[in-house]
Protein backbone atom coordinates (compact mmCIF):
# COMPACT_ATOMS: atom_id res chain seq x y z
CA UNK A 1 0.00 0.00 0.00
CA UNK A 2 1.42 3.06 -0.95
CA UNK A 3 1.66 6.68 1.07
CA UNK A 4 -0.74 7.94 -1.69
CA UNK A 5 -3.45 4.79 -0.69
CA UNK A 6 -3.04 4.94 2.96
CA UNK A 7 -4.47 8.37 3.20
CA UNK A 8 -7.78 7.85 1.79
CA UNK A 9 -9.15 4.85 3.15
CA UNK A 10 -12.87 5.31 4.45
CA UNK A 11 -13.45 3.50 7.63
CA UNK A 12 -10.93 2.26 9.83
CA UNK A 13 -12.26 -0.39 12.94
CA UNK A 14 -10.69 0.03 16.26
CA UNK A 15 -10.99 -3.19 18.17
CA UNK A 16 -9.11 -3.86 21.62
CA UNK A 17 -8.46 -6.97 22.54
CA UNK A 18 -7.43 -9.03 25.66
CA UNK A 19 -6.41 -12.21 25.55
CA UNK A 20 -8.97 -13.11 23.08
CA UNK A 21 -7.22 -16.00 21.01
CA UNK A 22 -10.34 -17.57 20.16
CA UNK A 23 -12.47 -14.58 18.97
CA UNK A 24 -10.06 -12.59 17.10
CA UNK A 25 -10.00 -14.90 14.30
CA UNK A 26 -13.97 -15.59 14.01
CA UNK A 27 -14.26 -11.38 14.57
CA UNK A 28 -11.93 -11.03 11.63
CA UNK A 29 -13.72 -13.38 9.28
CA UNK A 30 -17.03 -11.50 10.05
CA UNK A 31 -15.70 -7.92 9.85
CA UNK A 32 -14.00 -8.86 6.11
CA UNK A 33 -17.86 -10.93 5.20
CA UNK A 34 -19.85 -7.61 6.07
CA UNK A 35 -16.99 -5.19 4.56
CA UNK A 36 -16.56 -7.31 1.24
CA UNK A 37 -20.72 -6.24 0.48
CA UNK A 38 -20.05 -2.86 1.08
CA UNK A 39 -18.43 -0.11 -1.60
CA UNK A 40 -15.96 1.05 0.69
CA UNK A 41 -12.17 0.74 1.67
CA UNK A 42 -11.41 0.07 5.24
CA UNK A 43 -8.76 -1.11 8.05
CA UNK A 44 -8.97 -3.15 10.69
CA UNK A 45 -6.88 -2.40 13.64
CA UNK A 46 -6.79 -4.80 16.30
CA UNK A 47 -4.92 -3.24 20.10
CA UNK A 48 -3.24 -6.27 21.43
CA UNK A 49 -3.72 -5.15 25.21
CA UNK A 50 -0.96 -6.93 26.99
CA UNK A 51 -2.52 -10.75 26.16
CA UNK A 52 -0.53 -12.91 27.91
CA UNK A 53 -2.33 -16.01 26.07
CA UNK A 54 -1.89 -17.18 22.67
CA UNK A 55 -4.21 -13.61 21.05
CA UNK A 56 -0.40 -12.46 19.60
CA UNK A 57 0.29 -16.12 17.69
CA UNK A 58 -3.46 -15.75 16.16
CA UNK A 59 -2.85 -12.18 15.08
CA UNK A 60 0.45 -13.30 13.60
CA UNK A 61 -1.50 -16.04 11.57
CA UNK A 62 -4.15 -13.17 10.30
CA UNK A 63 -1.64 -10.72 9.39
CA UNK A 64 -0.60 -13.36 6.65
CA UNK A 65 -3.66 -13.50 4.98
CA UNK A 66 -5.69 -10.77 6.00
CA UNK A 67 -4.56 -7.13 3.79
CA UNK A 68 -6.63 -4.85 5.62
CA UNK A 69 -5.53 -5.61 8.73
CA UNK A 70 -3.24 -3.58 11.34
CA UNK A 71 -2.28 -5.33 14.79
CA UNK A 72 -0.82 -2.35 17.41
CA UNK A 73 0.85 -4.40 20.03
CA UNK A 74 0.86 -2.69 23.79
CA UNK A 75 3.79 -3.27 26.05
CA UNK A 76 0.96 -4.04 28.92
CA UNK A 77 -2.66 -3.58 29.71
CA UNK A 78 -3.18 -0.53 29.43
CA UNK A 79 -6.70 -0.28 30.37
CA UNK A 80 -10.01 -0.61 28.16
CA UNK A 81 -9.99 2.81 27.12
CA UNK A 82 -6.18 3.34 27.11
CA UNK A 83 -6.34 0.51 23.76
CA UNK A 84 -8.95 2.40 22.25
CA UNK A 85 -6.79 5.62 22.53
CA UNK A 86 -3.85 3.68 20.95
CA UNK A 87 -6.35 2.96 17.95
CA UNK A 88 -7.25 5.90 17.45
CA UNK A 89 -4.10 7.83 17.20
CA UNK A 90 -3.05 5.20 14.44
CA UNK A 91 -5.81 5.18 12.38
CA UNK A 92 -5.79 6.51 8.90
CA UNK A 93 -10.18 6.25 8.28
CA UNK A 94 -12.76 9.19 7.60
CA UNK A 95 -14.99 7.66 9.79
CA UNK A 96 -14.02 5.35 13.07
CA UNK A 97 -15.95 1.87 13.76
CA UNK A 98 -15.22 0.78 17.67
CA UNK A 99 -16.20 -2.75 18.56
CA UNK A 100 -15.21 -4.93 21.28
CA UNK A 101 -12.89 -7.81 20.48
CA UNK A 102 -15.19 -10.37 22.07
CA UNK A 103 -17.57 -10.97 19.04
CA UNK A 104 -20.49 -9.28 21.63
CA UNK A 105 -21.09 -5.98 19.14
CA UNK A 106 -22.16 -8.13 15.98
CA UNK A 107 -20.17 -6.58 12.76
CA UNK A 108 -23.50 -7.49 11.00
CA UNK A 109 -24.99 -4.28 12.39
CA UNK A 110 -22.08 -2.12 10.85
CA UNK A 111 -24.20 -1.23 7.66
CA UNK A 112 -27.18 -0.04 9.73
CA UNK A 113 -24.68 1.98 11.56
CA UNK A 114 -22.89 3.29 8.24
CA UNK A 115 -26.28 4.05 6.74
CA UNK A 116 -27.37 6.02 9.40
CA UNK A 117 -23.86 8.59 9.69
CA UNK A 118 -24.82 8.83 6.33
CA UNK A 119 -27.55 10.75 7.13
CA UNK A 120 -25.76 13.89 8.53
CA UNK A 121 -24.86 12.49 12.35
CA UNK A 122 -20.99 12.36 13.61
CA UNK A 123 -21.39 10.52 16.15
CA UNK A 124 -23.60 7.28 15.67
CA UNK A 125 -23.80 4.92 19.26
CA UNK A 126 -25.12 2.17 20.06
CA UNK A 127 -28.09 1.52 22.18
CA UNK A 128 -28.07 -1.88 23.63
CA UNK A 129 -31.53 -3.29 23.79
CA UNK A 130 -30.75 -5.59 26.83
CA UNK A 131 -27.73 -6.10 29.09
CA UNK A 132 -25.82 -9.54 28.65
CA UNK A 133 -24.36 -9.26 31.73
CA UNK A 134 -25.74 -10.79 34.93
CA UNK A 135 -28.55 -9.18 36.82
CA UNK A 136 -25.96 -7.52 39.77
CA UNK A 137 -24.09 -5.97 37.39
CA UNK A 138 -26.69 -4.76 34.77
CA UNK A 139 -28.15 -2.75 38.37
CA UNK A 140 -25.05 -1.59 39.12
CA UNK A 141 -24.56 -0.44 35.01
CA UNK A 142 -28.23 1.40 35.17
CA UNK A 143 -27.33 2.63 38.48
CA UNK A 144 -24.71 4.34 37.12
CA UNK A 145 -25.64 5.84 33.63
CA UNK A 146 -28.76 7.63 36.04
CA UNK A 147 -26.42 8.91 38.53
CA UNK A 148 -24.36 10.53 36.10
CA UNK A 149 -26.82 11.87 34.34
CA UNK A 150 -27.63 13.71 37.17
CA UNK A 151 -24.11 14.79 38.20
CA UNK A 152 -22.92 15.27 34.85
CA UNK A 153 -23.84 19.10 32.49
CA UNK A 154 -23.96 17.46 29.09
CA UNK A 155 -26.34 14.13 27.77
CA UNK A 156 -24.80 10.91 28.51
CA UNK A 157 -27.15 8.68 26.58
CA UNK A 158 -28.06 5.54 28.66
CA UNK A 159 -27.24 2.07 27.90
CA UNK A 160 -24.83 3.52 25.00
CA UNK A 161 -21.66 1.36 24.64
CA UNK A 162 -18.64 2.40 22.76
CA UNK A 163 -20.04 0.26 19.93
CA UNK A 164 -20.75 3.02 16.86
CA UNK A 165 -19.57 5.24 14.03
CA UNK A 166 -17.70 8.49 15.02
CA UNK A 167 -16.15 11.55 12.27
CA UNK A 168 -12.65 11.73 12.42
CA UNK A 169 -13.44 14.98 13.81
CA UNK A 170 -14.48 13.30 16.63
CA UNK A 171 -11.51 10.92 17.23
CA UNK A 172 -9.37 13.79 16.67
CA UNK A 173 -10.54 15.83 19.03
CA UNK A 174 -10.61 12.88 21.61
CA UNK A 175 -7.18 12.11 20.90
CA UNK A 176 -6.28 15.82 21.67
CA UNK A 177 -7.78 16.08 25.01
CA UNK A 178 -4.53 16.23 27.69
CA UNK A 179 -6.21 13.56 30.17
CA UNK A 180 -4.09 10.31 30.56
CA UNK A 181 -7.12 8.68 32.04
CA UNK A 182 -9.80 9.12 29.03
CA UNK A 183 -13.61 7.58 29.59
CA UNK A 184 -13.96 7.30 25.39
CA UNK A 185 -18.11 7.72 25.71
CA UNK A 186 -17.92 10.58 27.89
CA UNK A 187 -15.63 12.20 26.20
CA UNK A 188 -17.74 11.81 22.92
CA UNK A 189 -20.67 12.89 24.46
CA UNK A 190 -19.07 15.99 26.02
CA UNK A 191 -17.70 17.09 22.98
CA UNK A 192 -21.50 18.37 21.29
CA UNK A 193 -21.15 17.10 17.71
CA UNK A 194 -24.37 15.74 16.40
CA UNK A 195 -25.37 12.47 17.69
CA UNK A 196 -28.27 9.42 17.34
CA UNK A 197 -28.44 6.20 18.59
CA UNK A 198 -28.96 3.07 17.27
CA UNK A 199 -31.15 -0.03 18.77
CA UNK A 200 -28.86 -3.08 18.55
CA UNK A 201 -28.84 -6.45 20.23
CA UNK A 202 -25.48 -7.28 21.77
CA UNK A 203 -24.51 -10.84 21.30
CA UNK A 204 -23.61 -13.05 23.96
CA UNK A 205 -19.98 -13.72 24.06
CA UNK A 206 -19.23 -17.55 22.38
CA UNK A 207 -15.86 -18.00 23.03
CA UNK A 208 -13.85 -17.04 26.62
CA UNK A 209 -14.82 -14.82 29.56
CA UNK A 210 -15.56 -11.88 30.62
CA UNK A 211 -12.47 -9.37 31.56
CA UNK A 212 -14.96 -6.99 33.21
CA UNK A 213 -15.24 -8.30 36.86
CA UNK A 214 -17.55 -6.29 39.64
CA UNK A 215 -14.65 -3.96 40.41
CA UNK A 216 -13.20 -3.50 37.25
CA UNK A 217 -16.96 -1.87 35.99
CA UNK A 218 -16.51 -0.37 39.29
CA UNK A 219 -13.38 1.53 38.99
CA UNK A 220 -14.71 2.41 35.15
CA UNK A 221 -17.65 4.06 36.85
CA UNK A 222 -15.71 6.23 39.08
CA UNK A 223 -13.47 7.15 36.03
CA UNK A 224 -15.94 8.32 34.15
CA UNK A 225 -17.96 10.02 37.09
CA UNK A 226 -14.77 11.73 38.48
CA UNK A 227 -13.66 12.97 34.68
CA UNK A 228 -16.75 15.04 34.08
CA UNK A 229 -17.78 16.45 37.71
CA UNK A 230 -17.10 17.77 40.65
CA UNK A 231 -20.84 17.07 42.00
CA UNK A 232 -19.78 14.89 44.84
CA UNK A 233 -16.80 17.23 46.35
CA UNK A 234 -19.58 19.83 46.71
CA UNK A 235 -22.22 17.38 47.89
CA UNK A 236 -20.31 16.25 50.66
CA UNK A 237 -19.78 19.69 51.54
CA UNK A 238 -23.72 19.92 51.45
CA UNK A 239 -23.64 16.95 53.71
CA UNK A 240 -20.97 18.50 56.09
CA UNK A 241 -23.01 22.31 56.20
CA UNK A 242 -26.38 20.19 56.79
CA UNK A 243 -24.89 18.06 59.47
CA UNK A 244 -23.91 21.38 60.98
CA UNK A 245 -26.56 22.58 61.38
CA UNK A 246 -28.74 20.21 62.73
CA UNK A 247 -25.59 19.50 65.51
CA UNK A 248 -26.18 23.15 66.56
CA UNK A 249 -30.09 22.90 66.48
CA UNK A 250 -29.79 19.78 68.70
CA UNK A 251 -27.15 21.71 70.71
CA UNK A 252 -29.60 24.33 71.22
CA UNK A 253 -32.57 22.24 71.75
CA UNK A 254 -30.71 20.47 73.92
CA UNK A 255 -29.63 23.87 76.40
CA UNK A 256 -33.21 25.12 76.11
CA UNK A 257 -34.69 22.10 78.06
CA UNK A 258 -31.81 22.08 80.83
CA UNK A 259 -32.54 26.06 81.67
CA UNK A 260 -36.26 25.29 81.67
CA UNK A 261 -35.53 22.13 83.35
CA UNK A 262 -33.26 24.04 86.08
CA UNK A 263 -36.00 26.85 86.47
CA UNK A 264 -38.59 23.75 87.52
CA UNK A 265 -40.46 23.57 83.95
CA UNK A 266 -40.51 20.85 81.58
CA UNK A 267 -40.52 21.39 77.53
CA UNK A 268 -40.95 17.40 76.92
CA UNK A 269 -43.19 14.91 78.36
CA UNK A 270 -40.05 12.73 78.53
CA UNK A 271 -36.97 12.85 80.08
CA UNK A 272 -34.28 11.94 77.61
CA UNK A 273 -32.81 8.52 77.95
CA UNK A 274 -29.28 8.66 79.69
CA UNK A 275 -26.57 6.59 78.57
CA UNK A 276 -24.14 6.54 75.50
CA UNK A 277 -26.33 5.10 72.84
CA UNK A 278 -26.72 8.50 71.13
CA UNK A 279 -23.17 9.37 71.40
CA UNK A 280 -22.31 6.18 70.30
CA UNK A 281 -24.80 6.71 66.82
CA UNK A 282 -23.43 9.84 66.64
CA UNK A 283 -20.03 9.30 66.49
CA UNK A 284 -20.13 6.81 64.23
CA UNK A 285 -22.04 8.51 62.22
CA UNK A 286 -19.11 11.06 62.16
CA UNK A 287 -16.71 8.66 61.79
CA UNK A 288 -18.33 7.24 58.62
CA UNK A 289 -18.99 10.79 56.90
CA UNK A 290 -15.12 11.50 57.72
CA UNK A 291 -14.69 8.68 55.77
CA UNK A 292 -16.84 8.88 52.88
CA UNK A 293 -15.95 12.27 52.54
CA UNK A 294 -11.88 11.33 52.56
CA UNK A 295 -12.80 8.64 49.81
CA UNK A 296 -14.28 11.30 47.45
CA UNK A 297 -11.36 13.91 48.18
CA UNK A 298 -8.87 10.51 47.70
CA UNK A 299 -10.21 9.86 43.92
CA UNK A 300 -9.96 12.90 42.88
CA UNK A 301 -6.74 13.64 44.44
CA UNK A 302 -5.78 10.15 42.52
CA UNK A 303 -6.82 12.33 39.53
CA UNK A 304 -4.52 14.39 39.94
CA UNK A 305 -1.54 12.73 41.10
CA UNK A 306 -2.28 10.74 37.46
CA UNK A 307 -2.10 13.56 35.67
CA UNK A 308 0.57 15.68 37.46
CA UNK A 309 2.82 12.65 36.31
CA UNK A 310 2.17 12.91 32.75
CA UNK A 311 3.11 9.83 31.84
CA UNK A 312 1.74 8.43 28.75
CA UNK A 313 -1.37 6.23 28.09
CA UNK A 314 -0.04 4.12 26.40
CA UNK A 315 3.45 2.50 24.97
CA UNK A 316 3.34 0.34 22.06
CA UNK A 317 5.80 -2.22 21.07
CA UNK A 318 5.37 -2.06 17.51
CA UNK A 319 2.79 -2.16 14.50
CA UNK A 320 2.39 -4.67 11.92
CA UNK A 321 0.37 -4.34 9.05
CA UNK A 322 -1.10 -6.99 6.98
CA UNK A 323 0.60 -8.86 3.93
CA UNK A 324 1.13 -6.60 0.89
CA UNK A 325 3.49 -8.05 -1.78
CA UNK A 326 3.89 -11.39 -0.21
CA UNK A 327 5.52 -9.89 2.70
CA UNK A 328 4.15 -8.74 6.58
CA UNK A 329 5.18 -4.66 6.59
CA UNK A 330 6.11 -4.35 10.19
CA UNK A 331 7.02 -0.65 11.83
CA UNK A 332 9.17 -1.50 15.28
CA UNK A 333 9.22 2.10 16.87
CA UNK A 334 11.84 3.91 19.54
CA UNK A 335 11.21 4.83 22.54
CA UNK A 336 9.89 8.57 21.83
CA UNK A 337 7.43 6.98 19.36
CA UNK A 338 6.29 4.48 21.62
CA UNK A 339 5.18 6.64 24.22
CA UNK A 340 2.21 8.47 23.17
């Protein structure tokens, strides 16, 4: 492929993949079926994330006999998003396809997808019509997309994967933004281009399991919530002005009844209860809000101490294209290039 062909090509596929040795292959063969019907050159570039299996020897094998295809090999896991990053700052597409490497965002809904950016949209996301995971975490996903909703000042449409069609406008500006730690959907939602969503059903995964575990959707959730506000900072602070002043209204409440007690009247019909139950509720009380309220401060203090470091998001070991004139092109890259 010469310079000339590698600058118009019209959709390039960003796929991360972890240790997914028996669904990059099948993925692959699907991608190329839908493609092949369609009047349009593309790329498919495949972010080896660290796989410590045999996903590198199976990308190896496709790069033989697969043309379109571009395999960006990580030094490490770099994260979800971190892989999607690396795709994006290598791709060479008008448009930007991202699919998981886990055959669960069916390349069979592509053309639905293209035909819709067609009509005017830069931004194109899917809108899974039911979760596939299991029922704690699907809560804890819904959870989620309504809470930041609510703490968030832009739309953050719910139940929208990364799955979808994006301008290179889009990726381009993504790629720009100076955050090491980027959440990709937030970011594309927070950006205000011109979006719709598209109904799909995600697939259930047929080969492997899942790398998402309860805290790894966790810590995604607090990324994503602690990248686009500051809400809970100031709502503790709520909580700490609120608990305030009901500590002074007991106080006073509380000094009331003993002068009117000591002057031989009685404001309550009760004596209150001696003893150290309330104290004891009170304190921990205390003790708990201390501690909630040091967890918030501590994550986005993490924040910071991430991005006061500057290091990159990524380091890649080297690309490899797909074989052109019997041969596998292969750019191995120095250190400077590697860190992005």
């Amino acid at each position: 492929m010469n310079s000339v062909e590698k600058l118009f090509i019209d959709y390039s596929l960003v796929i991360p993949a972890f240790n997914e040795e028996k669904n990059v292959g099948p993925l692959v063969e699907r991608i190329k079926k839908v493609m092949s019907g369609l009047s349009y050159t593309y790329e498919i570039i495949i972010v080896d994330n660290g796989s410590h299996d045999s996903t590198p020897f199976e990308l190896k094998n496709l790069l033989k006999v697969c043309p379109e295809l571009v395999v960006i090999t990580l030094t490490r896991n770099f994260g979800y998003d971190g892989a999607i990053v690396a795709g994006l700052e290598n791709i060479r597409g008008k448009k930007i396809i991202i699919l998981d490497g886990d055959q669960q965002d069916p390349p069979e809904v592509i053309p639905e997808f293209i035909s819709k950016s067609e009509e005017g949209a830069d931004i194109v996301y899917g809108i899974r019509l039911k979760r596939t995971e299991g029922w704690f975490i699907s809560i804890q996903i819904k959870f989620f997309y309504r809470l930041i909703k609510k703490l968030v000042n832009f739309d953050l449409p719910e139940g929208a994967g990364n799955f979808g069609i994006m301008s290179r406008e889009v990726a381009d500006m993504i790629c720009l933004m100076p955050e090491r730690n980027k959440f990709i959907r937030g970011l594309r939602a927070w950006s205000g281009f011109s979006s719709v969503g598209l109904v799909y059903e995600r697939e259930e995964r047929p080969q492997g399991d899942s790398k998402f575990s309860f805290s790894a959707y966790l810590n995604h959730a607090l990324n994503g919530i602690t990248s686009f506000s500051t809400v809970p900072l100031r709502l503790f602070t709520y909580i700490g002005i609120v608990g305030i002043a009901i500590s002074l209204l007991a106080a006073f409440l509380f000094f009331v009844t003993k002068i009117f007690e000591l002057a031989g009247f009685s404001l309550l019909n009760y004596k209150i209860a001696s003893g150290t139950t309330t104290l004891t509720i009170m304190v921990l009380t205390g003790i708990s809000l201390n501690f909630l309220g040091f967890g918030i401060i501590g994550e986005y203090l993490g924040r910071v101490f991430e991005e006061v470091k500057n290091r990159p998001s990524y380091i890649v070991r080297n690309i490899a294209y797909g074989k052109e004139n019997d041969k596998i092109s292969t750019k191995n890259l120095t250190l400077k290039e590697m860190a992005r």
